[in-house]
N, C-alpha and C. Protein backbone atom coordinates (compact mmCIF):
# COMPACT_ATOMS: atom_id res chain seq x y z
N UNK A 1 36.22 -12.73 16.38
CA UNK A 1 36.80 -11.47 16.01
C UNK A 1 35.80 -10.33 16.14
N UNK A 2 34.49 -10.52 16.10
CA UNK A 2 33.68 -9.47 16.19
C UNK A 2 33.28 -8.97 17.51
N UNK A 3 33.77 -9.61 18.50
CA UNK A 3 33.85 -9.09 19.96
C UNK A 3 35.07 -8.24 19.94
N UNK A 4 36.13 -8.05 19.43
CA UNK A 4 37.46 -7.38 19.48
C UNK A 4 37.09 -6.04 18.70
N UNK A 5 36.54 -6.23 17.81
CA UNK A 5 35.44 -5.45 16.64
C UNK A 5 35.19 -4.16 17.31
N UNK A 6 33.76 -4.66 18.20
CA UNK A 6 33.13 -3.71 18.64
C UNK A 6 33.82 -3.30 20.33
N UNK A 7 34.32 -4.09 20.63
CA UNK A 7 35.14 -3.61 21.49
C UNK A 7 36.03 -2.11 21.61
N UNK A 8 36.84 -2.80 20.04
CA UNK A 8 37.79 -1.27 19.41
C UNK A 8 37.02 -0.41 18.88
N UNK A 9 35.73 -0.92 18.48
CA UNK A 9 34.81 0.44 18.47
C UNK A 9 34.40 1.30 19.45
N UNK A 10 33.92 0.76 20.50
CA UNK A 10 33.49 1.02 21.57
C UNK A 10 34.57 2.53 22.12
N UNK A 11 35.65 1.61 21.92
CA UNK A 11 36.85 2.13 23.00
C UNK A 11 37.48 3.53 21.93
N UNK A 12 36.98 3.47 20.58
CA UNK A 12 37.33 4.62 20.05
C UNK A 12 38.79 4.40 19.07
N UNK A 13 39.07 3.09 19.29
CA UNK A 13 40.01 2.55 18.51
C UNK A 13 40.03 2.13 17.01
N UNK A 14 38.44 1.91 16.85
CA UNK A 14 38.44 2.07 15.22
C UNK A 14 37.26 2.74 14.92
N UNK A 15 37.49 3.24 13.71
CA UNK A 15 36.95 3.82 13.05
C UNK A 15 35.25 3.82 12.36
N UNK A 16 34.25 3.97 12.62
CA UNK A 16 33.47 3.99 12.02
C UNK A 16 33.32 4.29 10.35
N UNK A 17 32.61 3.48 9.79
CA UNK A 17 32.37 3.20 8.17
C UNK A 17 31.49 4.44 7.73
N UNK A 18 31.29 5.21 6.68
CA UNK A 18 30.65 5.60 6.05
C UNK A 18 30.82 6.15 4.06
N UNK A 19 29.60 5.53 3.83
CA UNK A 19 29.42 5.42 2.76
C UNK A 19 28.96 6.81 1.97
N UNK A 20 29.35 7.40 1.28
CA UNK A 20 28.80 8.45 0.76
C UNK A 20 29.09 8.36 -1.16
N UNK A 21 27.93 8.95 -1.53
CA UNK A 21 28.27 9.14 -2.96
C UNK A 21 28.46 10.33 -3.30
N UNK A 22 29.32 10.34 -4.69
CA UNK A 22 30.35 11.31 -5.37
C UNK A 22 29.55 12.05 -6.62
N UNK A 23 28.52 12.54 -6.92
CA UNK A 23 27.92 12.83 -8.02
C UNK A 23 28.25 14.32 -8.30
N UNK A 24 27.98 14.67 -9.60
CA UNK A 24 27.95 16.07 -9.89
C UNK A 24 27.89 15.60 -11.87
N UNK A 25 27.96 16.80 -12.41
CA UNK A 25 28.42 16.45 -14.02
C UNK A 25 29.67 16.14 -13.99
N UNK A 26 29.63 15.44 -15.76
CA UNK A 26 31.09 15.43 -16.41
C UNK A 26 31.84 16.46 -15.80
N UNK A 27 32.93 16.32 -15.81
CA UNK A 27 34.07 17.16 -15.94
C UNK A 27 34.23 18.48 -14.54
N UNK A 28 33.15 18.00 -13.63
CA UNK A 28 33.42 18.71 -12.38
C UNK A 28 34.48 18.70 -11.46
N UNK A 29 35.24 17.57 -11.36
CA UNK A 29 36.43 17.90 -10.82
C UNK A 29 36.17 16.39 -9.02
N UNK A 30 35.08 15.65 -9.68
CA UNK A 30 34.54 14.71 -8.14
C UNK A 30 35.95 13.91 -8.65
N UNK A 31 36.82 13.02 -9.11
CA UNK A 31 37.57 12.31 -9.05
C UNK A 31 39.23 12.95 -8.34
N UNK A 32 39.12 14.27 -8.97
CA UNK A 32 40.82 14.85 -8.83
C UNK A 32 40.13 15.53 -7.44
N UNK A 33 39.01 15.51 -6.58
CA UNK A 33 38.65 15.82 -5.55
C UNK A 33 39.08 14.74 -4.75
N UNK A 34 38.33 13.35 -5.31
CA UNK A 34 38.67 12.29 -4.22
C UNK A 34 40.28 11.45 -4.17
N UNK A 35 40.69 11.96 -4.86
CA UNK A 35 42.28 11.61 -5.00
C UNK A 35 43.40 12.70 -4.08
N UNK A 36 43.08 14.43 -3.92
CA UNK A 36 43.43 14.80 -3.41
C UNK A 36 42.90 14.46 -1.77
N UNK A 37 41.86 13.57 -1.11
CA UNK A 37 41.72 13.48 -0.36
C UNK A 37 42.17 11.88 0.13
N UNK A 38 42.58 11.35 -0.93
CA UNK A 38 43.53 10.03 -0.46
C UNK A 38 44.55 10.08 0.20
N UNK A 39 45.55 9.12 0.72
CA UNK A 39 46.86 8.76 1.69
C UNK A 39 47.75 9.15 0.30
N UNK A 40 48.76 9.94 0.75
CA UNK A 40 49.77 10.15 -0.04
C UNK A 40 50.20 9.00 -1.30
N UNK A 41 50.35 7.81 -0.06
CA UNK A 41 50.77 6.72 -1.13
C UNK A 41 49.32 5.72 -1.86
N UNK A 42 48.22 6.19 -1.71
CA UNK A 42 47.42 5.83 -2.87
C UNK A 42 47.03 6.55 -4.14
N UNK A 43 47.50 8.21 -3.99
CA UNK A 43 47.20 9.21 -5.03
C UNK A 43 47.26 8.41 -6.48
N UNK A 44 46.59 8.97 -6.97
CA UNK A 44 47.41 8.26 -8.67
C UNK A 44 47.61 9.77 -9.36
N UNK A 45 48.49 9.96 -10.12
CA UNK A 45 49.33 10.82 -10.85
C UNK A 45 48.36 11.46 -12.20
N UNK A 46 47.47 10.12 -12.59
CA UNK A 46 47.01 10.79 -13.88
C UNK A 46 45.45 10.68 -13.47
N UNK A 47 44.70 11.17 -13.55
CA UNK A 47 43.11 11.68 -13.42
C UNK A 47 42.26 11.29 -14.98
N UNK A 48 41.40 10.35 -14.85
CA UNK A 48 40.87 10.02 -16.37
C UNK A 48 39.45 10.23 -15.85
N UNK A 49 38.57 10.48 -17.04
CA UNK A 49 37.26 10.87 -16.51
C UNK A 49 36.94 9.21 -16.56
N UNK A 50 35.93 8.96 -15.23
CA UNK A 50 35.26 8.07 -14.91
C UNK A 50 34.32 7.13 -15.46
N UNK A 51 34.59 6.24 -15.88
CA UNK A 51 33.44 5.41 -16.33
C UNK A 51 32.49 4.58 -15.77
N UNK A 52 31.57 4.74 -15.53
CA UNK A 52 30.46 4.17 -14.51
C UNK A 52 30.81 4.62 -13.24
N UNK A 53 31.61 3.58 -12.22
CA UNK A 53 32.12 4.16 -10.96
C UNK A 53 33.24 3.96 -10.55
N UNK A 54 33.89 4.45 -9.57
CA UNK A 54 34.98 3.69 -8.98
C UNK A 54 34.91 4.11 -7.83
N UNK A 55 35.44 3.07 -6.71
CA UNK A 55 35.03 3.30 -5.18
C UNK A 55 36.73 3.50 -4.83
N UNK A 56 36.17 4.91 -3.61
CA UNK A 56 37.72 4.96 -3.48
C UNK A 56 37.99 5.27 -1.71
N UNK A 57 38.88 5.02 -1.23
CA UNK A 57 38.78 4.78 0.35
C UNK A 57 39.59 6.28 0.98
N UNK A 58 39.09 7.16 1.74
CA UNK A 58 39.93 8.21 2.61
C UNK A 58 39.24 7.47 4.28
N UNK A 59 40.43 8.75 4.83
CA UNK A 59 39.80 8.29 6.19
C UNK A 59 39.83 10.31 6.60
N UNK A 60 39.23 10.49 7.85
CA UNK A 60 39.44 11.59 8.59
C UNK A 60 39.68 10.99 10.19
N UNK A 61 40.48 12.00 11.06
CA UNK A 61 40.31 11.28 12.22
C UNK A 61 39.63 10.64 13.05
N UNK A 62 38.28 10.94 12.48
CA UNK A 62 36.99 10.02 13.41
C UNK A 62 36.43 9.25 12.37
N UNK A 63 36.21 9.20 10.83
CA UNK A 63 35.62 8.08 10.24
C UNK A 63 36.37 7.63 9.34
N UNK A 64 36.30 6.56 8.89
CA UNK A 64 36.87 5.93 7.64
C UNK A 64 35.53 5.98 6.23
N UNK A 65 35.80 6.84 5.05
CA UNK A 65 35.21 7.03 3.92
C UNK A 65 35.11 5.49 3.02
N UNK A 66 33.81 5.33 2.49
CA UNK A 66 34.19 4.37 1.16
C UNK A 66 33.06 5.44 0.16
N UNK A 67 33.60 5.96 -0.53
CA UNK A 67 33.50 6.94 -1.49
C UNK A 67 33.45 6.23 -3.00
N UNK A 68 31.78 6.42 -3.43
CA UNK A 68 31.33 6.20 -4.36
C UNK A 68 31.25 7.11 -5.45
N UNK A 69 32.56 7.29 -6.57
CA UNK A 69 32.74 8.37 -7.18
C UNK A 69 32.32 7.74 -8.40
N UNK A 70 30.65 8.36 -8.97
CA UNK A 70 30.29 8.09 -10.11
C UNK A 70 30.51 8.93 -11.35
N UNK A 71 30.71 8.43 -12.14
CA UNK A 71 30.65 9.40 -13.42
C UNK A 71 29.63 10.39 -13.64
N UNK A 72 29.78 11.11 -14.15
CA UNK A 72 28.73 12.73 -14.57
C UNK A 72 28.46 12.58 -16.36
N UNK A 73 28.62 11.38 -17.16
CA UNK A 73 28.00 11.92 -18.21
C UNK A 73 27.01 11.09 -18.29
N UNK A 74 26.12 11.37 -18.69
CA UNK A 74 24.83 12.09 -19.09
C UNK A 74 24.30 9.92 -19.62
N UNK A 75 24.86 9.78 -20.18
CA UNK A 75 24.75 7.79 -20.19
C UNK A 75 24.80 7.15 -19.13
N UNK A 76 25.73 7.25 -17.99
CA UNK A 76 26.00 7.15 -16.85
C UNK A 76 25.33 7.18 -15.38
N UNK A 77 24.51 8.64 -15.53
CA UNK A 77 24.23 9.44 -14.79
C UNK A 77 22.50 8.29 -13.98
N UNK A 78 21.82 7.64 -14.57
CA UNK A 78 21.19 6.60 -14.46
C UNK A 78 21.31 5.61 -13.26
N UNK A 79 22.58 5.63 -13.44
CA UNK A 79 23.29 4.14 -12.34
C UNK A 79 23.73 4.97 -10.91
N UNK A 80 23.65 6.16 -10.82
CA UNK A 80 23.53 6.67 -9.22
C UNK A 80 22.59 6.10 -9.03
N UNK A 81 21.47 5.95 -9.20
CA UNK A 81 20.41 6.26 -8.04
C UNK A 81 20.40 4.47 -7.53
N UNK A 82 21.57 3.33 -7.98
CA UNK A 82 21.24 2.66 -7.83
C UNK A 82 22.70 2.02 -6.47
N UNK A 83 23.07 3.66 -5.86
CA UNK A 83 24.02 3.73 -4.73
C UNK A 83 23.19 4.44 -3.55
N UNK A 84 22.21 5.17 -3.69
CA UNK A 84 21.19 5.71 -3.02
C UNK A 84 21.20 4.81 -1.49
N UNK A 85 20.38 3.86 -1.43
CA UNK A 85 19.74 3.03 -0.44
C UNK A 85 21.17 2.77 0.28
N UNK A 86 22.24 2.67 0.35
CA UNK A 86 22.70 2.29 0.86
C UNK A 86 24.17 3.82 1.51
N UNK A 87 23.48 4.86 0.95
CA UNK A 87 24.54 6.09 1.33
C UNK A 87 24.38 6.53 2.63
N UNK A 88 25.16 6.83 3.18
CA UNK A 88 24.85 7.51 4.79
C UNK A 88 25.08 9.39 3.67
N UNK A 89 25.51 9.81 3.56
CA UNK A 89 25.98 11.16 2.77
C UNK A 89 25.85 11.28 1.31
N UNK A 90 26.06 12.24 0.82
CA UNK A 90 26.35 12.55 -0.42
C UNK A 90 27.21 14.00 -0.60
N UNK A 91 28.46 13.97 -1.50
CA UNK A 91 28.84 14.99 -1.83
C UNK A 91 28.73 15.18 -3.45
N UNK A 92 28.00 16.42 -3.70
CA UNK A 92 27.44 17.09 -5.04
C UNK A 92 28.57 17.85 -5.67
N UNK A 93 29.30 17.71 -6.45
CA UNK A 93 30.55 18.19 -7.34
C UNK A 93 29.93 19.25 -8.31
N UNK A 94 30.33 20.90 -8.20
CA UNK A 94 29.34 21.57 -9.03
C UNK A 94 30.77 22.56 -9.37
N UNK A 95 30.63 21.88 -10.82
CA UNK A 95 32.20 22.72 -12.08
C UNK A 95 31.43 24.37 -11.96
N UNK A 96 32.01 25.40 -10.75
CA UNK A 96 31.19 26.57 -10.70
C UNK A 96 31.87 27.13 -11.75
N UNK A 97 32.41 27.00 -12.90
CA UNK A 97 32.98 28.27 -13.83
C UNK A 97 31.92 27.85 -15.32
N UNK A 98 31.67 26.32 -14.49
CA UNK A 98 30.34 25.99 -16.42
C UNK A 98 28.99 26.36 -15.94
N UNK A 99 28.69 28.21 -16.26
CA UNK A 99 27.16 28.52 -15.58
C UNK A 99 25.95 27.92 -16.90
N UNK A 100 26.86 27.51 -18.04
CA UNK A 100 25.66 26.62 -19.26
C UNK A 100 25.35 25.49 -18.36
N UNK A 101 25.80 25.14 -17.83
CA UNK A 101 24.94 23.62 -17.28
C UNK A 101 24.59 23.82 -15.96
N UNK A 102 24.75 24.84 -15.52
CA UNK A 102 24.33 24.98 -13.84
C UNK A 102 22.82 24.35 -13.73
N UNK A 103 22.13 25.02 -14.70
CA UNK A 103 20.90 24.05 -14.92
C UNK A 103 20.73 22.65 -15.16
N UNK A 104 21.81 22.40 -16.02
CA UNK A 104 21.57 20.40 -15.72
C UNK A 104 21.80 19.93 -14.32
N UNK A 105 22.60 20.55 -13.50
CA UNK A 105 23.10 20.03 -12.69
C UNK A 105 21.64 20.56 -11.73
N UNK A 106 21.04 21.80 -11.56
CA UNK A 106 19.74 21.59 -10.67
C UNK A 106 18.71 20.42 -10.91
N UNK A 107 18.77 20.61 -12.08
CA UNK A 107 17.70 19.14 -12.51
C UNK A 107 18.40 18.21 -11.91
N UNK A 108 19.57 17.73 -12.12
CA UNK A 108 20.11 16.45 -11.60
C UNK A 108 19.70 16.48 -10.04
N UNK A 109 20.31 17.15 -9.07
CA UNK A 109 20.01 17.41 -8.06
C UNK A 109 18.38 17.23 -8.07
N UNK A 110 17.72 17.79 -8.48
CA UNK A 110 16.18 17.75 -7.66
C UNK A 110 15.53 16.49 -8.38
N UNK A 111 16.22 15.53 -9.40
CA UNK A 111 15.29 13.89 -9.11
C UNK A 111 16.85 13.48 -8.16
N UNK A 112 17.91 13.94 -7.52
CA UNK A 112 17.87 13.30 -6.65
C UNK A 112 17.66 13.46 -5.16
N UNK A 113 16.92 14.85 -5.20
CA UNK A 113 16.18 14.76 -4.01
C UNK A 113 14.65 14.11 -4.00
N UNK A 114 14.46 14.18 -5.24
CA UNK A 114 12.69 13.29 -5.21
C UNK A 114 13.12 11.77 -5.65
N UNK A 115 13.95 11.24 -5.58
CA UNK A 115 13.80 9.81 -5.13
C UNK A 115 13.60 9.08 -4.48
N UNK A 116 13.01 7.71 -4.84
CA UNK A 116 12.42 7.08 -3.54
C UNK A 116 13.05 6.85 -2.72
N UNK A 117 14.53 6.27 -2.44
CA UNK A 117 15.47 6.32 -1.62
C UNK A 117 15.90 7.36 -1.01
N UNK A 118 15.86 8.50 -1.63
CA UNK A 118 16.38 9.87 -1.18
C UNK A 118 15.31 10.58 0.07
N UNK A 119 14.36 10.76 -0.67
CA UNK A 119 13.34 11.71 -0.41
C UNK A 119 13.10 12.15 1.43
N UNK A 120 12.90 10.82 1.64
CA UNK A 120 12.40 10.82 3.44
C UNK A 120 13.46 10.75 3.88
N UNK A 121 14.60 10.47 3.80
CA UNK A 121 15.81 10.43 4.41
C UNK A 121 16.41 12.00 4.89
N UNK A 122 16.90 12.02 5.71
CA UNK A 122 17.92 13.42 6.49
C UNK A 122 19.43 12.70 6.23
N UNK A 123 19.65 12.77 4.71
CA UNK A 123 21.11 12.45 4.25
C UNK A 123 21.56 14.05 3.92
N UNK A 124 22.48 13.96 5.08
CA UNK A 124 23.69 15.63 4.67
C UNK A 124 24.27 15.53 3.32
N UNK A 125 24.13 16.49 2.89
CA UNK A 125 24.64 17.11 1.26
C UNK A 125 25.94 18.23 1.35
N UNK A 126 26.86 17.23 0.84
CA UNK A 126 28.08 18.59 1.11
C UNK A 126 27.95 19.48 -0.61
N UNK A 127 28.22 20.56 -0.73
CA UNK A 127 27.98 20.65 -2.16
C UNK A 127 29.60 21.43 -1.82
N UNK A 128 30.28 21.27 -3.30
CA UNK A 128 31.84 21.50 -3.95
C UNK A 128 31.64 22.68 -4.91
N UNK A 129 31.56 23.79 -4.62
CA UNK A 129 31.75 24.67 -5.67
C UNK A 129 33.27 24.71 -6.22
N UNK A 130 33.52 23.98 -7.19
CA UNK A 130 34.92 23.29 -7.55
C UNK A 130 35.06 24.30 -8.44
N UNK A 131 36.57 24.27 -8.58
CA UNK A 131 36.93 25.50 -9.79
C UNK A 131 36.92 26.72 -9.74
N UNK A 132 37.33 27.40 -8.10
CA UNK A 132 37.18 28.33 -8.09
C UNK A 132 38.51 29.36 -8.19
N UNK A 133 39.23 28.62 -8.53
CA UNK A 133 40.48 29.13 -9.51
C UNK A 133 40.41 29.59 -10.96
N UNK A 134 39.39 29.38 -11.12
CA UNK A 134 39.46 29.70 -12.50
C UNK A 134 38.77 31.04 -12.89
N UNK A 135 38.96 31.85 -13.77
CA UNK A 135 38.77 33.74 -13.58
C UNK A 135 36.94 33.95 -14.34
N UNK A 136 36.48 32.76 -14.74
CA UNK A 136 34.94 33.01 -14.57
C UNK A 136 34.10 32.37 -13.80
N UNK A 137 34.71 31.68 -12.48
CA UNK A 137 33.50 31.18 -11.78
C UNK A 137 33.01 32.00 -10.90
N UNK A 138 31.76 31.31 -10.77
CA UNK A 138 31.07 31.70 -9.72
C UNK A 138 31.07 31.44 -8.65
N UNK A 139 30.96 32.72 -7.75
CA UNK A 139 31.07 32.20 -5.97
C UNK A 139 30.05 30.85 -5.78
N UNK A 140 30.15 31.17 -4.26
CA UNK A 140 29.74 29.83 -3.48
C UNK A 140 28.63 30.21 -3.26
N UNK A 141 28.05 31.56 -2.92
CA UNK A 141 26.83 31.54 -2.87
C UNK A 141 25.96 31.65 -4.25
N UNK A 142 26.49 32.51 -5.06
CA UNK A 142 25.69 32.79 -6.72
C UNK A 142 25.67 30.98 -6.95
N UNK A 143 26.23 29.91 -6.65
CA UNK A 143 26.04 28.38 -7.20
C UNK A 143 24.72 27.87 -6.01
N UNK A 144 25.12 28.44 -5.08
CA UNK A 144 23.77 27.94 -3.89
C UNK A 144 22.93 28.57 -4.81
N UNK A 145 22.71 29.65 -4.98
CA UNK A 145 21.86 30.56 -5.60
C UNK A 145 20.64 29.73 -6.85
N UNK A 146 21.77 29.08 -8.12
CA UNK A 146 21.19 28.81 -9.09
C UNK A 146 20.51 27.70 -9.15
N UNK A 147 21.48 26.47 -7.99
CA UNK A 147 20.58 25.57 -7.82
C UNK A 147 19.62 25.55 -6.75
N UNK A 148 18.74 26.50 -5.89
CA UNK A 148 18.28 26.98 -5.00
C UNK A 148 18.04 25.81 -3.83
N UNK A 149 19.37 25.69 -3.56
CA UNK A 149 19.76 24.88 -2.41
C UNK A 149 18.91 25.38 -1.02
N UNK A 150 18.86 26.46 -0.83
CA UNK A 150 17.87 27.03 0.53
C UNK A 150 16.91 26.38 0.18
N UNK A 151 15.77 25.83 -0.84
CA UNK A 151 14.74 24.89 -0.46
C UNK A 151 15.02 23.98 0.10
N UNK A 152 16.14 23.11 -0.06
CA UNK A 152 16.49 22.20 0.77
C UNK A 152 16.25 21.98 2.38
N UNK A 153 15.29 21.75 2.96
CA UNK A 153 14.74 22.28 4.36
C UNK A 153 14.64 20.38 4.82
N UNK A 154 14.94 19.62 4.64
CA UNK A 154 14.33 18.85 5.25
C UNK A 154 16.05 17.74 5.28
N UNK A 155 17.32 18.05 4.71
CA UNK A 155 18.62 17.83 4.91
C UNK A 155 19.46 18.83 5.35
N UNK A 156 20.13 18.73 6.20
CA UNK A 156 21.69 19.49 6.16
C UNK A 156 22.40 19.69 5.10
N UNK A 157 22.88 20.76 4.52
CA UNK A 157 23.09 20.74 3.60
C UNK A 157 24.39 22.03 3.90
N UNK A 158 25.64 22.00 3.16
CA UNK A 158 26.99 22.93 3.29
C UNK A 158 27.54 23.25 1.72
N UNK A 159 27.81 24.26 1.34
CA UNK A 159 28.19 24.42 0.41
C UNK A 159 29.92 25.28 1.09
N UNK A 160 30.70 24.71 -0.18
CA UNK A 160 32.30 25.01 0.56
C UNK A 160 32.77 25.33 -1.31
N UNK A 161 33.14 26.59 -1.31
CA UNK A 161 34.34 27.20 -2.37
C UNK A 161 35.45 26.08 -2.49
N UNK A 162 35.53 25.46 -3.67
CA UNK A 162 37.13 24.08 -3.38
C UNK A 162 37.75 24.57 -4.85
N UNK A 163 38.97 24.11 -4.65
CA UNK A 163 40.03 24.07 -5.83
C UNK A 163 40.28 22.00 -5.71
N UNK A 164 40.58 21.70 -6.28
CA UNK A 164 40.25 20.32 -5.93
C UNK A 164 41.96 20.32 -6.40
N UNK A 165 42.77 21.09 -7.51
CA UNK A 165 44.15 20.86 -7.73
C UNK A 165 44.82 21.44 -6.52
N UNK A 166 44.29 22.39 -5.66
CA UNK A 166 45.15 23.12 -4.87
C UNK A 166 44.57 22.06 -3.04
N UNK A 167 43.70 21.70 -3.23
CA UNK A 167 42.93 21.09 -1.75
C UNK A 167 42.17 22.04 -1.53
N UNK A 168 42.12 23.65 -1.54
CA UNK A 168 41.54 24.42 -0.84
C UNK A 168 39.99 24.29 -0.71
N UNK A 169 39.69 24.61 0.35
CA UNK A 169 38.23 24.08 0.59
C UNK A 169 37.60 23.07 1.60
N UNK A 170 38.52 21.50 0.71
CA UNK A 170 38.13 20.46 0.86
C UNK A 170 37.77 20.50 2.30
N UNK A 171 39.22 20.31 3.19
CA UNK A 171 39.12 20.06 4.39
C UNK A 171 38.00 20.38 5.25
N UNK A 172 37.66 21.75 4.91
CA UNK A 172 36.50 22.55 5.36
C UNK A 172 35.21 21.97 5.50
N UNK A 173 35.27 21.00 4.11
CA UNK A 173 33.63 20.37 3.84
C UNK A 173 33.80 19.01 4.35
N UNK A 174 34.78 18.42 4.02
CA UNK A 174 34.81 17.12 4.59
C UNK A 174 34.72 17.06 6.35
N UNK A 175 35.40 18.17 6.61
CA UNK A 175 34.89 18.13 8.46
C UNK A 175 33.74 18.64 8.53
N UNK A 176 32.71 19.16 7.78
CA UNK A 176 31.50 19.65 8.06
C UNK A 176 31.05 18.29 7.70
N UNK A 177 31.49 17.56 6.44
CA UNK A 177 30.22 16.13 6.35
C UNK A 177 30.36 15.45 7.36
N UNK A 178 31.67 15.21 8.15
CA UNK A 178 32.22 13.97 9.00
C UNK A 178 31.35 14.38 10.43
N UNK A 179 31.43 15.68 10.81
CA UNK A 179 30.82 15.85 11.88
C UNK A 179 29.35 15.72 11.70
N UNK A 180 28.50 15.61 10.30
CA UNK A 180 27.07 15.10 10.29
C UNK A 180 26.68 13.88 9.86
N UNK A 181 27.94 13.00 9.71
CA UNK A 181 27.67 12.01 9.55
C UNK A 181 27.82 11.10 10.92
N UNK A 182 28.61 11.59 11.51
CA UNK A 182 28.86 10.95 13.00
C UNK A 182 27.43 11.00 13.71
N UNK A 183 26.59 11.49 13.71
CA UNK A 183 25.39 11.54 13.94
C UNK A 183 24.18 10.77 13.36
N UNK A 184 24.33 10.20 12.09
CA UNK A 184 23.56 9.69 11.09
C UNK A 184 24.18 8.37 11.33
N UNK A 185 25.61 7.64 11.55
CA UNK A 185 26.05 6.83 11.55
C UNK A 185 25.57 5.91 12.92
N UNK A 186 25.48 7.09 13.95
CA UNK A 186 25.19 6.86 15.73
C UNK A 186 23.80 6.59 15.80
N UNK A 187 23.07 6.49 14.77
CA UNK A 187 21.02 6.73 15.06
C UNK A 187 20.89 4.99 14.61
């Protein structure tokens, strides 16, 4: 079967794998993100905040996702780094209307750019300025801004305005990760 495999790979018939993780804080909006980006008939109806992880499957027309959506509180937050070694991507979930924790969430971000798994790697970073429906967030750039994502010089890195109840956004970032992961996947 693994000659038929790479065959339908070859030929463009299936899909290439990629692994990416789902991090951000509590209550950012990474689960009702990766559910609006599921098949109609896998959605689930009710959204519960996350406990440890749950892996959840999308596809786009050129890759198939296995999406490592970890929890954001603060007990939790520990057991990412132990999805690291094995991520082609990462998408960063940032609740832009909570500017009290914009700071936890830079800290979070910068041990997980100084990790040992992380560090030397050119893993693309999509970042989710989620919540931008709501009448005190902050744009997409004032959130680049606070977590001073422009140091970031040594990854690709996209920041995309999302509503995660409405989709808006998403599409935008997920074809910006898919098209840098097709590259990371091909090396």
């Amino acid at each position: 079967m693994g000659f038929f495999n790479t065959l339908a790979q070859w030929l463009g018939m299936k899909k290439k794998n990629a692994n990416v993780i789902v991090i951000g804080l509590d209550n950012s909006g990474k689960s009702t993100i990766l559910n609006k980006l599921k098949p109609e008939e896998s959605k689930r109806h009710d959204i519960v905040p996350t406990i440890g992880f749950n892996v959840e499957k999308f596809m786009t027309k050129a890759l198939s996702f296995t999406a490592f959506d970890m929890s954001g509180q603060g007990r939790y937050r520990n057991l990412w780094e132990h999805y690291y070694r094995e991520c082609h991507g990462i998408i960063f979930v940032l609740d832009s209307s909570d500017k009290i924790r914009m700071s936890v969430a830079k800290d979070e971000l910068n041990m997980l750019l100084n990790h040992a798994d992380i560090v030397s790697r050119r893993l693309p970073i999509l970042f989710f300025a989620n919540k931008m429906d709501l009448r005190d967030a902050l744009s997409s750039v004032k959130c680049s801004n606070m977590l001073e994502v422009e140091k970031i010089r040594d990854k690709p890195w996209h920041i995309c305005a999302s509503n995660a109840h409405t989709g808006e956004g998403l599409e935008e970032g997920v074809n910006w990760l898919t098209d840098q992961l097709k590259v990371v996947i091909n090396q």
